[in-house]
PDB file of N, CA and C in Angstrom:
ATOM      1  N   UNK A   1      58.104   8.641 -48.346  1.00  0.00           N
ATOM      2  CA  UNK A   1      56.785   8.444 -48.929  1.00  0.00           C
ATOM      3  C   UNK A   1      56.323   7.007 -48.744  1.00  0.00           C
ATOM      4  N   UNK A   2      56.853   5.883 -49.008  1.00  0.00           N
ATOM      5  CA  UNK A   2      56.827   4.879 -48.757  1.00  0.00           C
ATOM      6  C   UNK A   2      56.747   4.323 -47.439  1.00  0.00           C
ATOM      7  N   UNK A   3      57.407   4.606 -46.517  1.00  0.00           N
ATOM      8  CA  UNK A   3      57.342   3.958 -45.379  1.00  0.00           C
ATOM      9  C   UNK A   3      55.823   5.444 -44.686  1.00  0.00           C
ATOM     10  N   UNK A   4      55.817   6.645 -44.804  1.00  0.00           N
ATOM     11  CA  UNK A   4      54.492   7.003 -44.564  1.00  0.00           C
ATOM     12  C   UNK A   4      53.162   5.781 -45.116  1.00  0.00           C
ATOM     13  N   UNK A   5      53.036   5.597 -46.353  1.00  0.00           N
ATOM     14  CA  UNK A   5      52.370   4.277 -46.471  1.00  0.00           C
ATOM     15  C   UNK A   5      52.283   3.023 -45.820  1.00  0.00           C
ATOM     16  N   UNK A   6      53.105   2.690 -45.878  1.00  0.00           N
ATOM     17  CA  UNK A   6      53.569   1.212 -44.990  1.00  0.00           C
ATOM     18  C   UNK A   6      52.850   1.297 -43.662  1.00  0.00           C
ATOM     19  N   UNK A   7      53.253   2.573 -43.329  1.00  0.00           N
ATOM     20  CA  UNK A   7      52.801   2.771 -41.659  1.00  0.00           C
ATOM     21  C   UNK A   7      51.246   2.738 -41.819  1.00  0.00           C
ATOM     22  N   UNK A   8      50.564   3.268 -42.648  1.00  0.00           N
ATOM     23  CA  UNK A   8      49.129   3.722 -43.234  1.00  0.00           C
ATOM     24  C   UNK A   8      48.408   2.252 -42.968  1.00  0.00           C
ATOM     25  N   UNK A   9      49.108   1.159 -43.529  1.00  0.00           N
ATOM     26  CA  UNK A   9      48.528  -0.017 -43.613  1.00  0.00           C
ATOM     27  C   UNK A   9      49.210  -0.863 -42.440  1.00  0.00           C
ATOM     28  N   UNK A  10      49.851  -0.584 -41.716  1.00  0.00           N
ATOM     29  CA  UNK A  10      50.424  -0.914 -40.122  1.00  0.00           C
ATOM     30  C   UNK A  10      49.198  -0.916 -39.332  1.00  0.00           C
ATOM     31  N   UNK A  11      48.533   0.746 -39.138  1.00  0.00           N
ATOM     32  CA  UNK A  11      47.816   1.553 -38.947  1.00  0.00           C
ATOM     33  C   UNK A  11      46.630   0.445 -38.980  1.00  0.00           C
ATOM     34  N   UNK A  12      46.350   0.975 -40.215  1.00  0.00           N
ATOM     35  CA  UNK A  12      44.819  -0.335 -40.183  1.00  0.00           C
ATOM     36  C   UNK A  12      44.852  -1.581 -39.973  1.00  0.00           C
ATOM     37  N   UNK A  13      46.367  -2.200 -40.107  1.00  0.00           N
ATOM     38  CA  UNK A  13      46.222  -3.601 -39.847  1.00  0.00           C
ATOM     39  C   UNK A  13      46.023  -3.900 -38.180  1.00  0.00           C
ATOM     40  N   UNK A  14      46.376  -2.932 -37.611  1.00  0.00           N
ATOM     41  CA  UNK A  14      46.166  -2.966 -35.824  1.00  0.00           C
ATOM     42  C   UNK A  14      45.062  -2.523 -35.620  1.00  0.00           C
ATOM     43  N   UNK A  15      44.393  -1.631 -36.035  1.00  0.00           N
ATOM     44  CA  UNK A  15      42.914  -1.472 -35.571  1.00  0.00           C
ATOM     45  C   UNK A  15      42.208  -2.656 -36.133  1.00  0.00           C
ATOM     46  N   UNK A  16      42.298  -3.393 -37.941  1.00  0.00           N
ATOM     47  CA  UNK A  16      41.451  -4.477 -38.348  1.00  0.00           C
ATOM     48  C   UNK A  16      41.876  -5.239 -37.350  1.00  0.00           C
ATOM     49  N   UNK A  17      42.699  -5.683 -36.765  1.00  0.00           N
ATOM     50  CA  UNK A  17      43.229  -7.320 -35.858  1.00  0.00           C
ATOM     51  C   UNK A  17      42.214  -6.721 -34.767  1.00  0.00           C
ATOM     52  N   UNK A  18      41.931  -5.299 -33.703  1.00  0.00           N
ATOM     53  CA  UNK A  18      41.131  -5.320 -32.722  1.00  0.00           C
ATOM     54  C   UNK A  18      40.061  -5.660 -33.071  1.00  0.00           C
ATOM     55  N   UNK A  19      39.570  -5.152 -33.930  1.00  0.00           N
ATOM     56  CA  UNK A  19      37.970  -5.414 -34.378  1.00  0.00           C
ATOM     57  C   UNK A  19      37.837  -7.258 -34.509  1.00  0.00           C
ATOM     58  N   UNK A  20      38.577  -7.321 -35.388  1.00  0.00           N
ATOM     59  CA  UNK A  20      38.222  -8.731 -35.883  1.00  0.00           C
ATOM     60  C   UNK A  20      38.189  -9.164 -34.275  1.00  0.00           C
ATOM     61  N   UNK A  21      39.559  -9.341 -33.616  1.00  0.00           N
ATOM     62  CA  UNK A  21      39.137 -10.216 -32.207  1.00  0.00           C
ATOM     63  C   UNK A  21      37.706 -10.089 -31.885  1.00  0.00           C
ATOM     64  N   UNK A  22      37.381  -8.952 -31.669  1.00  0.00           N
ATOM     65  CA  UNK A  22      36.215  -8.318 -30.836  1.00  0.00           C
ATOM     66  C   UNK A  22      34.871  -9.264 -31.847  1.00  0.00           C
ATOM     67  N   UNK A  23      34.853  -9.441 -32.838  1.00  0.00           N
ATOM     68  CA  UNK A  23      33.717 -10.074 -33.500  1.00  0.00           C
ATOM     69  C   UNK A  23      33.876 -11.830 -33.684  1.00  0.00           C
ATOM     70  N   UNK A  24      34.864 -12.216 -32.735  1.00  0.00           N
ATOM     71  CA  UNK A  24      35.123 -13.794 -33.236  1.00  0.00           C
ATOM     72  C   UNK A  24      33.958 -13.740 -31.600  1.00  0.00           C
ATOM     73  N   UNK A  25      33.445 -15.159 -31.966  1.00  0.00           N
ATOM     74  CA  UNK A  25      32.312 -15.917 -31.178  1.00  0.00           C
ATOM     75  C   UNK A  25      33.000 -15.983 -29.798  1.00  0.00           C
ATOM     76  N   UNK A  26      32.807 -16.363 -28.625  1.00  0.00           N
ATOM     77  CA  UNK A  26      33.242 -16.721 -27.472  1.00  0.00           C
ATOM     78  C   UNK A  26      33.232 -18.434 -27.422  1.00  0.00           C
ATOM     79  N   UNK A  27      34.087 -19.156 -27.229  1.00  0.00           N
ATOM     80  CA  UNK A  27      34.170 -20.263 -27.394  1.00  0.00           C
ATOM     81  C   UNK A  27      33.650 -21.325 -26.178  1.00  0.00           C
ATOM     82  N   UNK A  28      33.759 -20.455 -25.414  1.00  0.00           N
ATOM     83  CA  UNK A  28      33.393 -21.507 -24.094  1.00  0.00           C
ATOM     84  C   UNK A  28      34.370 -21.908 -23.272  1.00  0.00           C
ATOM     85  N   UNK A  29      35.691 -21.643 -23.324  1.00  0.00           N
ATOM     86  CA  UNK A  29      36.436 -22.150 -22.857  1.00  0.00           C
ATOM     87  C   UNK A  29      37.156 -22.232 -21.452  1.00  0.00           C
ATOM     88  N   UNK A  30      36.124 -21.305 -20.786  1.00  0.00           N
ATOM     89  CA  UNK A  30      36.473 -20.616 -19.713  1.00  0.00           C
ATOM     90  C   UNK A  30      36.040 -22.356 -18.093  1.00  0.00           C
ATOM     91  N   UNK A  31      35.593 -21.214 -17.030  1.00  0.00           N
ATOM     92  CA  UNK A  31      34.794 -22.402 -16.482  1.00  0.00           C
ATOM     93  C   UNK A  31      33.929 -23.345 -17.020  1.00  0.00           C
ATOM     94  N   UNK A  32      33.562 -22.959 -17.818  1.00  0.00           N
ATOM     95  CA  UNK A  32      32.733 -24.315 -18.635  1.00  0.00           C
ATOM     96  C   UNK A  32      32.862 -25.431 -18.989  1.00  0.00           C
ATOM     97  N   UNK A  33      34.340 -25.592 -19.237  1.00  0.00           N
ATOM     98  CA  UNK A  33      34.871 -26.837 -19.758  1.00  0.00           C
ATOM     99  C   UNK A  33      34.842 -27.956 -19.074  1.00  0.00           C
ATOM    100  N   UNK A  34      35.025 -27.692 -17.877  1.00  0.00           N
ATOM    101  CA  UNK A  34      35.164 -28.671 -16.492  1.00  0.00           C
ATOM    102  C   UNK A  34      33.682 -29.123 -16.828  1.00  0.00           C
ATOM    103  N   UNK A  35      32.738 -28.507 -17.097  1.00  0.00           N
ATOM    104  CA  UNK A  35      31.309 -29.516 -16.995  1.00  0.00           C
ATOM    105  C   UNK A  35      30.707 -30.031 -18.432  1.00  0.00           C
ATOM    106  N   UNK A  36      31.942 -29.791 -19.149  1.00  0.00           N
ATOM    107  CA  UNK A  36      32.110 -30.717 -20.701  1.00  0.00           C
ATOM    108  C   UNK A  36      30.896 -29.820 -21.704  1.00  0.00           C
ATOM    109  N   UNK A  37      30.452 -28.665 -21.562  1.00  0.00           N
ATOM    110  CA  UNK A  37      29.508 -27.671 -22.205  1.00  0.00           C
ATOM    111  C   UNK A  37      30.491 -27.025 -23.327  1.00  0.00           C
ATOM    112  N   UNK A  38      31.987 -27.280 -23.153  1.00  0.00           N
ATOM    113  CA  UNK A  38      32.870 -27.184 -24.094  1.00  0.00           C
ATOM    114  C   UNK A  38      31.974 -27.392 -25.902  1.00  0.00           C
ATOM    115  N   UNK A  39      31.978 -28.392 -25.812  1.00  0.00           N
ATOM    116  CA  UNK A  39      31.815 -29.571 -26.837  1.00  0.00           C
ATOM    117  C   UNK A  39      30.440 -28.939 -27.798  1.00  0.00           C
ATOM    118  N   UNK A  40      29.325 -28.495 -26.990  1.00  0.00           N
ATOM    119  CA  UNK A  40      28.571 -28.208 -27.489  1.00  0.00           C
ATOM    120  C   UNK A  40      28.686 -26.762 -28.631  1.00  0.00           C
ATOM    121  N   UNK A  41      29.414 -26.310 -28.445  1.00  0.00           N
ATOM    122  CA  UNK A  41      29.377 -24.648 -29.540  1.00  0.00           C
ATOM    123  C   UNK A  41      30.829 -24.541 -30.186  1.00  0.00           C
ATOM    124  N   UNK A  42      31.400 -25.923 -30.712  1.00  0.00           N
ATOM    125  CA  UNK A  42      32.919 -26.037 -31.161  1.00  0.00           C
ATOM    126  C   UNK A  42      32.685 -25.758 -32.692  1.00  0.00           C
ATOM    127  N   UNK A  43      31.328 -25.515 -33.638  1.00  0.00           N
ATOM    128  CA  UNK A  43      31.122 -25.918 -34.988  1.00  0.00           C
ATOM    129  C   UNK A  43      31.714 -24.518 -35.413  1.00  0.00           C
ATOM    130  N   UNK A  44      32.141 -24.846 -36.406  1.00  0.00           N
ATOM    131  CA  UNK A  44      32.828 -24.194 -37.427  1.00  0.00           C
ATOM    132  C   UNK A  44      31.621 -23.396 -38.270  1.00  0.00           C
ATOM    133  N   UNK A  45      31.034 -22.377 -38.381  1.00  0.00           N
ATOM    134  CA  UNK A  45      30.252 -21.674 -39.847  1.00  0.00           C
ATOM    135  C   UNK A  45      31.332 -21.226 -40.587  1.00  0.00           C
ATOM    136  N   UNK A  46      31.007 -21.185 -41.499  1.00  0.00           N
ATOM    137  CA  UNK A  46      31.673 -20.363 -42.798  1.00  0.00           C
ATOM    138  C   UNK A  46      32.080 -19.170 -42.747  1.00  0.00           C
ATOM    139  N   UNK A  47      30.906 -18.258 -42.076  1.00  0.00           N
ATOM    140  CA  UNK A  47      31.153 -17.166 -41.567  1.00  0.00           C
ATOM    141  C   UNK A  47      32.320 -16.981 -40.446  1.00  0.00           C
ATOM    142  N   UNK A  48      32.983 -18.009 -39.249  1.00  0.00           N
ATOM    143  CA  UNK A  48      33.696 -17.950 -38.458  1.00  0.00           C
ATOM    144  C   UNK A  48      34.854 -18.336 -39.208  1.00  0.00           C
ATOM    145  N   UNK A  49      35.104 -19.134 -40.395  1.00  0.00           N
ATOM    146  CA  UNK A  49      36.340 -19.735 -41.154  1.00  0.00           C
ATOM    147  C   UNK A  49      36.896 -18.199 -41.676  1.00  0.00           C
ATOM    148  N   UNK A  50      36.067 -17.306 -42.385  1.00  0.00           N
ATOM    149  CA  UNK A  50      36.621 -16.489 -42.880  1.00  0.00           C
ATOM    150  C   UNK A  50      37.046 -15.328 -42.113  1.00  0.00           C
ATOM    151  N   UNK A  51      36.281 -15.157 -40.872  1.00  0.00           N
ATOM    152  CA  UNK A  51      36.963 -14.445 -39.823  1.00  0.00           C
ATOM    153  C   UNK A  51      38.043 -14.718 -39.704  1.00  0.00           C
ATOM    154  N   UNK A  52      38.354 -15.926 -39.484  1.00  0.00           N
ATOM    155  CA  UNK A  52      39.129 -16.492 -39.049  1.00  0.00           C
ATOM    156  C   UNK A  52      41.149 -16.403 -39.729  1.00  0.00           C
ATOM    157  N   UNK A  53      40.591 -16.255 -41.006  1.00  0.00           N
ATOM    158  CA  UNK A  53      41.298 -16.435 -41.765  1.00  0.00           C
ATOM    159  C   UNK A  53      41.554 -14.913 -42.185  1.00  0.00           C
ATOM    160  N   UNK A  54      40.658 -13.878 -42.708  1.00  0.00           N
ATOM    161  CA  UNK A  54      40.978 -12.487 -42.170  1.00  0.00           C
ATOM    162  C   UNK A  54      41.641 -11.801 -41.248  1.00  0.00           C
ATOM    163  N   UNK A  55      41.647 -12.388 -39.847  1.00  0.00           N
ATOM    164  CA  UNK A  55      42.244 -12.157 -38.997  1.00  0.00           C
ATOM    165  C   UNK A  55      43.875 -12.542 -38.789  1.00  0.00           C
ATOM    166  N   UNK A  56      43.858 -13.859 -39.958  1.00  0.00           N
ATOM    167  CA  UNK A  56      45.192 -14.268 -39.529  1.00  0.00           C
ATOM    168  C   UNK A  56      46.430 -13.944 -40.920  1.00  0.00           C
ATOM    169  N   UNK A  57      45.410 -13.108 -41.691  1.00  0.00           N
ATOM    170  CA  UNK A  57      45.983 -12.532 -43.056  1.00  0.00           C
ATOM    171  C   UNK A  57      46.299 -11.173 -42.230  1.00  0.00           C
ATOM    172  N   UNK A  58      45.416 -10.850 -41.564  1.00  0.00           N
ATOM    173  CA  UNK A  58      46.233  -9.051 -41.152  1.00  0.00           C
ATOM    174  C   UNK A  58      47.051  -9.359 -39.733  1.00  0.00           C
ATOM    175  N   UNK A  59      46.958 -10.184 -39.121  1.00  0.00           N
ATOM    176  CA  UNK A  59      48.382 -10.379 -37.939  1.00  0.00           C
ATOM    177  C   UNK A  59      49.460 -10.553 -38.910  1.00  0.00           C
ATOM    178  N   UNK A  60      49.611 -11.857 -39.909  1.00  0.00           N
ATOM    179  CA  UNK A  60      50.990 -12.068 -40.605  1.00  0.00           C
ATOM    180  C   UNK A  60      51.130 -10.417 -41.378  1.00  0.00           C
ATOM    181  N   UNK A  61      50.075  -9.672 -42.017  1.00  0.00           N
ATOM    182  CA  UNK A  61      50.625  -8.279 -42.652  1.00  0.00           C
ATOM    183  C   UNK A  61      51.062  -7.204 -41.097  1.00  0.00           C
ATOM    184  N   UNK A  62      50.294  -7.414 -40.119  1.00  0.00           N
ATOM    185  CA  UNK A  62      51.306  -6.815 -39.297  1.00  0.00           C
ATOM    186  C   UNK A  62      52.264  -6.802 -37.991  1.00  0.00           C
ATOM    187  N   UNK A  63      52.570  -8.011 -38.181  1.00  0.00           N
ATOM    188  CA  UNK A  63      53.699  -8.639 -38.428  1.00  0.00           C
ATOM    189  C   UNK A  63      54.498  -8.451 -38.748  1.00  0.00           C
ATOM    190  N   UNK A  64      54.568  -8.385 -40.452  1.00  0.00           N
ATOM    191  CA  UNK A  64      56.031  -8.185 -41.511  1.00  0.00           C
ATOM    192  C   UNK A  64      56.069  -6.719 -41.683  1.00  0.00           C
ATOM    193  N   UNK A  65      55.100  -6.224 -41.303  1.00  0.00           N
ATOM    194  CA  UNK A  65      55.428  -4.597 -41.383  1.00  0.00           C
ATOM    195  C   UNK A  65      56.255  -4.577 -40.262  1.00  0.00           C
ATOM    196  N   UNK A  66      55.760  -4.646 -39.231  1.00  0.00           N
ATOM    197  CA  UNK A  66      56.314  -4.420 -37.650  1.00  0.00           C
ATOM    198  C   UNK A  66      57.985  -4.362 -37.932  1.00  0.00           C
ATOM    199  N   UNK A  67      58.211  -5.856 -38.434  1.00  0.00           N
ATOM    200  CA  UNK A  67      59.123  -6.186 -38.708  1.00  0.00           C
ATOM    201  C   UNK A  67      60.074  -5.043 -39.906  1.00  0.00           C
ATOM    202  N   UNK A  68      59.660  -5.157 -40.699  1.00  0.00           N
ATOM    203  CA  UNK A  68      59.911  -3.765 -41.786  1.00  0.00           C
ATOM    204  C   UNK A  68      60.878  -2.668 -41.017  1.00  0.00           C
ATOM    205  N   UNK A  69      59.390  -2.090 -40.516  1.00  0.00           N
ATOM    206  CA  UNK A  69      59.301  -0.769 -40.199  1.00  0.00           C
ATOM    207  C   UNK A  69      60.651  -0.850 -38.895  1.00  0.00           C
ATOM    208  N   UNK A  70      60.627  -1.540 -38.162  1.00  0.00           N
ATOM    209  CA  UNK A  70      61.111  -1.269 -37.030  1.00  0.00           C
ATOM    210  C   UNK A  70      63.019  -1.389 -37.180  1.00  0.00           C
ATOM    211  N   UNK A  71      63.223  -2.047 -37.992  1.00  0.00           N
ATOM    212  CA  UNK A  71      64.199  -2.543 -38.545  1.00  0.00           C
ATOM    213  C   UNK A  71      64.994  -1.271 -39.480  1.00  0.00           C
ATOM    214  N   UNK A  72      64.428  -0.414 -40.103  1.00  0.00           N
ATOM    215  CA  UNK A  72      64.504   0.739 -40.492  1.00  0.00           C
ATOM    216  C   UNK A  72      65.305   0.241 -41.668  1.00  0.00           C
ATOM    217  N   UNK A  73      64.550  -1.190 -42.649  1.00  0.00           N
ATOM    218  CA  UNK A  73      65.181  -1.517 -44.308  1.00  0.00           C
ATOM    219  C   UNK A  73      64.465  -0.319 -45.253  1.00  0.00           C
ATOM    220  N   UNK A  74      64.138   0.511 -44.828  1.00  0.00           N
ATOM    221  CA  UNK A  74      63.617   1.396 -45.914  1.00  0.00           C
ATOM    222  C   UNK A  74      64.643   2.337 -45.900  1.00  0.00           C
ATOM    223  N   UNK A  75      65.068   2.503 -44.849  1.00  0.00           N
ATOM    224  CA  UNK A  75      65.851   4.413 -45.427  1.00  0.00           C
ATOM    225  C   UNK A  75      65.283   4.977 -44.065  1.00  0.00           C
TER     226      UNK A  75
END
């Protein structure tokens, strides 16, 4: 019963981590940099901090599931 759960929130924590990538800004970092256009779109919104930080709350949750689950400490 438990590890059916666990997996439940495995589950969403791998689809939330695609999404979230998919909605973080494009940074520029590609060919651009070489002509220093870098610099211009580096600002931080509020809105990108908490992405940001959403995103890196459900990698560490799946993560320690991964870890969990795969390890087979449940039973």
């Amino acid at each position: 019963m438990l590890v059916n759960i666990l997996t439940g929130v495995w589950v969403f924590s791998a689809i939330g981590i695609v999404v979230l990538v998919l909605l973080h800004s494009p940074k520029g970092d590609g060919l651009g940099s070489l002509g220093g256009q870098a610099q211009l779109f580096t600002s931080n919104k509020s809105a990108e901090v908490t992405l940001n930080r959403v995103t890196w709350t459900l990698t560490i949750l799946f993560m320690g599931l991964t870890t969990v689950l795969s390890a087979g400490w449940l039973g």
